[in-house]
Protein backbone atom coordinates (compact mmCIF):
# COMPACT_ATOMS: atom_id res chain seq x y z
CA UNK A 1 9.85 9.79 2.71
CA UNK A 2 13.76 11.11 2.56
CA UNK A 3 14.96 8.31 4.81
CA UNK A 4 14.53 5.40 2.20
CA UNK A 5 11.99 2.79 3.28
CA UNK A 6 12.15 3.51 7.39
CA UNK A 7 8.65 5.06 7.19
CA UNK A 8 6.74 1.66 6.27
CA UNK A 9 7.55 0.65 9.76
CA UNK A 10 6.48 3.33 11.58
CA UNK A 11 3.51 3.40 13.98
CA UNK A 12 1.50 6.46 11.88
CA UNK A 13 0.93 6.44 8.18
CA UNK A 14 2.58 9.21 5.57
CA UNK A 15 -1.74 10.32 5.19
CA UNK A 16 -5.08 9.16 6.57
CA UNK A 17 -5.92 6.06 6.73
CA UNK A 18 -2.56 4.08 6.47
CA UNK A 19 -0.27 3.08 3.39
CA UNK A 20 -0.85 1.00 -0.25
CA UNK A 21 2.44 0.94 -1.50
CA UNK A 22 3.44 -1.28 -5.14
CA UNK A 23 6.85 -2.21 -5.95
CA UNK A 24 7.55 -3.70 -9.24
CA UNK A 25 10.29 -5.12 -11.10
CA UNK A 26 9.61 -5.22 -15.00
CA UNK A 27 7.53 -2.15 -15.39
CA UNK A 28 7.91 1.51 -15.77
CA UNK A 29 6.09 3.59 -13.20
CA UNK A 30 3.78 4.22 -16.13
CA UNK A 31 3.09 0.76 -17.08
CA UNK A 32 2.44 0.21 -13.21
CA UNK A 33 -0.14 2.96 -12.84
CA UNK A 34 -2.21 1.58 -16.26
CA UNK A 35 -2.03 -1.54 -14.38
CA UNK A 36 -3.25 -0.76 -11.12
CA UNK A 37 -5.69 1.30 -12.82
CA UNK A 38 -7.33 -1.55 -14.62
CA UNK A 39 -7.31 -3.55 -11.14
CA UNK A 40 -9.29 -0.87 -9.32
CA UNK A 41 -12.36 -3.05 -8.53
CA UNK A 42 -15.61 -0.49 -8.74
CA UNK A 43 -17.65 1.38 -11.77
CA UNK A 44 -16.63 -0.02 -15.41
CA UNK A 45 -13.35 1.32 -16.47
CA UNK A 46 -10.72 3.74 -15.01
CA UNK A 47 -7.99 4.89 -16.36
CA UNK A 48 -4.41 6.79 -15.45
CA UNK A 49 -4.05 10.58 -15.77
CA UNK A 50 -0.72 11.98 -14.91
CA UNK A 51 -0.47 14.65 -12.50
CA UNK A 52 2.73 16.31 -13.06
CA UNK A 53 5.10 16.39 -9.70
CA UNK A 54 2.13 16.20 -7.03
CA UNK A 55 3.13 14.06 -4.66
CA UNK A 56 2.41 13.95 -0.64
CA UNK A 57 -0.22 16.82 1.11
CA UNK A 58 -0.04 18.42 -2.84
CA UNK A 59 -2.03 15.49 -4.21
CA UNK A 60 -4.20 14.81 -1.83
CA UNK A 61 -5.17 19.12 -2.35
CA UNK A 62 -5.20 18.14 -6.15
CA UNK A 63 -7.59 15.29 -5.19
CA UNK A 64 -9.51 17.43 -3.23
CA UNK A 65 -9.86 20.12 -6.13
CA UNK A 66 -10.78 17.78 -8.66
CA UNK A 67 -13.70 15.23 -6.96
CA UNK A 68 -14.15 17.65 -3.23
CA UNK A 69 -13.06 15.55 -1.03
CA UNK A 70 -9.39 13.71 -0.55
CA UNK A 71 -10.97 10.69 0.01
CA UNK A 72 -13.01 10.36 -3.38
CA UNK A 73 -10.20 9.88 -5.59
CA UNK A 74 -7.30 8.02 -5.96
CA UNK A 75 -3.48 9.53 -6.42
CA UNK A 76 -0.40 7.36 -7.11
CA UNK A 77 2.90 9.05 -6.41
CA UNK A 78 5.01 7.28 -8.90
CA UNK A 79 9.00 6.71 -9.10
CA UNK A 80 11.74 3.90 -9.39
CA UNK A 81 14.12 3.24 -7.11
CA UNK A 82 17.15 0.66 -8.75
CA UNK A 83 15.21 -1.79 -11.08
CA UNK A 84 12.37 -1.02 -9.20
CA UNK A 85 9.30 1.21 -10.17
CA UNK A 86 6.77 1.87 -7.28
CA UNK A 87 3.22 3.99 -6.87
CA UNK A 88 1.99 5.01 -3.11
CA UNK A 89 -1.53 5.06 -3.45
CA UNK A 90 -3.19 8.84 -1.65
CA UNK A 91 -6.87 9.51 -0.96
CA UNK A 92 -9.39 7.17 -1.02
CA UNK A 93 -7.94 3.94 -1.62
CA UNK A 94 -9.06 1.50 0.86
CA UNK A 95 -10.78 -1.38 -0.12
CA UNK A 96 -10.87 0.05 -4.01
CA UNK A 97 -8.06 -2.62 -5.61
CA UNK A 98 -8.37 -6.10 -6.67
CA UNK A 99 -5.89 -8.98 -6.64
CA UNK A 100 -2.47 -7.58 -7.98
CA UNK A 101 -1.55 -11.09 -9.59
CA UNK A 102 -3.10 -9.38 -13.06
CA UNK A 103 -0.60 -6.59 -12.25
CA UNK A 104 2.22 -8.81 -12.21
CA UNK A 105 1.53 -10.90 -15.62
CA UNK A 106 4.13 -11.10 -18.53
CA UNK A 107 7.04 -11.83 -16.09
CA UNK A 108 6.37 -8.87 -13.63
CA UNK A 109 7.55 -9.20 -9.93
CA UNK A 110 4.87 -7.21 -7.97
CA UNK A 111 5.32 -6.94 -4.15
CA UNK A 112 2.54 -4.83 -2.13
CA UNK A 113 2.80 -3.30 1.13
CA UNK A 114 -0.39 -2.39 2.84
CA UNK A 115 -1.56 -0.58 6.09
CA UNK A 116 -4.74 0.11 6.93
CA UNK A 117 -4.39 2.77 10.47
CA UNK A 118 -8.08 2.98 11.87
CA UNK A 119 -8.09 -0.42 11.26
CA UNK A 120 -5.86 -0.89 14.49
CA UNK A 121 -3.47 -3.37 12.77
CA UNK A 122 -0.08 -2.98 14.09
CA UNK A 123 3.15 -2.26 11.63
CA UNK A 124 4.62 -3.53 9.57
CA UNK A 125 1.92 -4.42 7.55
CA UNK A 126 0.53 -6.69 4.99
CA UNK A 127 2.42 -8.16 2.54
CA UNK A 128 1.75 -9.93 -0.91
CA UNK A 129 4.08 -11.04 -3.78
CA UNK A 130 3.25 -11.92 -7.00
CA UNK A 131 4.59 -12.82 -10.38
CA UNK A 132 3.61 -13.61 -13.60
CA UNK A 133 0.17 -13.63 -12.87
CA UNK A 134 -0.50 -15.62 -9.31
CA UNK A 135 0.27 -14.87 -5.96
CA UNK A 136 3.61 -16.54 -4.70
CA UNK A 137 3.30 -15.41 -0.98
CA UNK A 138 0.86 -13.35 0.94
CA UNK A 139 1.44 -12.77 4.85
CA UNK A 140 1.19 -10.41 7.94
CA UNK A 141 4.66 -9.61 8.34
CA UNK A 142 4.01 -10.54 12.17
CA UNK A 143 3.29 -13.96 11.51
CA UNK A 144 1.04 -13.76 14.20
CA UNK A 145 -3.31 -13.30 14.38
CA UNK A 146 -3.41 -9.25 14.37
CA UNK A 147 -4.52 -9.31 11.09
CA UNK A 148 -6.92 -12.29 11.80
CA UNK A 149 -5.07 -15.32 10.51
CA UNK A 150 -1.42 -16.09 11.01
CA UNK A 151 1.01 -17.97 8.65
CA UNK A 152 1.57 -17.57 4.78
CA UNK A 153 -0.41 -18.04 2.12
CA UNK A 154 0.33 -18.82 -1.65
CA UNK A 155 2.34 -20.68 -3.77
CA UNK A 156 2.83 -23.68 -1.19
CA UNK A 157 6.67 -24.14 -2.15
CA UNK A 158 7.48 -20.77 -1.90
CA UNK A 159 4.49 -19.82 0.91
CA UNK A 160 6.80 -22.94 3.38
CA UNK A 161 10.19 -21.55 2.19
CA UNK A 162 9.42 -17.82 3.51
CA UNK A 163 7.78 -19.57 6.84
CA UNK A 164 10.72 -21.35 7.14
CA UNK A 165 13.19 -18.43 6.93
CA UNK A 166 10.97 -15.79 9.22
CA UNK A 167 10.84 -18.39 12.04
CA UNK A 168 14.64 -19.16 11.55
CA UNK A 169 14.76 -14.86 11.83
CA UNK A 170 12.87 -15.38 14.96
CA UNK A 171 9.15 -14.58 13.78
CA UNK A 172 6.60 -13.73 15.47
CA UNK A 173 8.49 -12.62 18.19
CA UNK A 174 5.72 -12.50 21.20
CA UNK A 175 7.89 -9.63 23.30
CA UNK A 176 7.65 -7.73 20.77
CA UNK A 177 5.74 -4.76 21.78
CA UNK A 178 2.47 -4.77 18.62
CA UNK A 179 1.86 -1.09 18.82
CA UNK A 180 5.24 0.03 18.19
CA UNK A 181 4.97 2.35 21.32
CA UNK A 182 7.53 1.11 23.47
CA UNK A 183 10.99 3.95 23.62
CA UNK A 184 8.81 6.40 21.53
C-alpha cells in the first residue's frame, strides 16, 4: 500500500477475500477502532485490543496465532493520512459489520470502501458516506447493476447531487471493460 490509494482500484485485493476500508474525519484511529468495534454485528460485546505495528501478511499470522485460523478474527490496520484516520479491516470480516452511520455520530464524516473478491463484483467497489449519524450517500461506484441495483441511495439531496456529478463525469461508462482485465 506504498503507492497512496492506487490499490483500491485494482482487480485483486491486498488479502483474501477483498477490501473493508474506513476513512474518517473527526476521530483518532483509536476512537475509530472502539467504534467499529461496537458496530461488529454478532455475539454480545467486542471490544478493541491493540496490536502493536502488525499490519498486512503479519496480522493476518497474529490472527491466525491467536483464534487458528485468519479468517476467525478480525484485524484493523490503523493510521491517518491528513485529517483523516482510517482502519483496513484483515481476516474474517465479511458480512461481520453493521451500518457505519453509528460510527459517524457526534459530527464524524465516515466514508467506507468495500470489496468483496469471490463475490465477482468488479472494482472499484462499494461505497457509503455517512455523517453525524445517517447515511448521506451509498452507491456502486459503477453506477451500473454489478452489484445488483444501480443508482444512489441516501440522503435524497445529497444521494441526486452525487448522481448528478458522476453522470456529468461520464458514469457508468458501458465500454468500460468490468473486470479490469483489459492492457493487464
Amino acid at each position: 500500500m506504498t503507492d497512496g490509494t492506487t490499490w483500491l482500484a485494482a482487480p485483486q485485493s491486498i488479502a483474501f477475500g477483498g477490501y473493508y476500508v474506513v476513512l474518517a474525519r473527526g476521530l483518532s484511529p483509536e476512537e475509530l477502532a472502539d467504534r467499529l468495534a461496537v458496530s461488529v454485528l454478532y455475539d454480545t460485546e467486542h471490544i478493541a485490543v491493540a496490536v502493536g505495528e502488525h499490519a498486512g501478511e503479519s496480522l493476518l499470522e497474529l490472527i491466525d496465532d491467536t483464534y487458528g485460523d485468519p479468517l476467525d478474527g478480525i484485524g484493523l490496520r490503523l493510521g491517518r493520512a491528513g485529517d483523516r484516520s482510517y482502519a483496513v479491516a484483515y481476516g474474517g470480516w465479511q458480512g461481520e459489520f453493521g451500518t457505519l452511520a453509528p460510527v459517524s455520530r457526534g459530527g464524524a464524516h465516515v466514508c467506507l470502501l468495500e470489496y468483496e473478491e469471490e463475490n465477482g463484483k468488479p472494482v472499484p467497489p462499494w461505497f457509503q458516506y455517512f455523517h453525524d449519524g445517517r447515511v448521506l450517500s451509498g452507491r456502486n461506484l459503477h453506477l451500473d447493476t454489478s452489484w445488483g441495483y444501480q443508482g444512489v441511495d441516501g440522503d435524497p439531496a445529497t444521494a441526486a447531487r452525487v448522481q448528478e456529478l458522476l453522470t456529468a463525469a461520464g458514469l457508468p461508462d458501458p465500454e468500460r471493460d468490468r473486470r479490469g482485465s483489459a492492457g493487464r
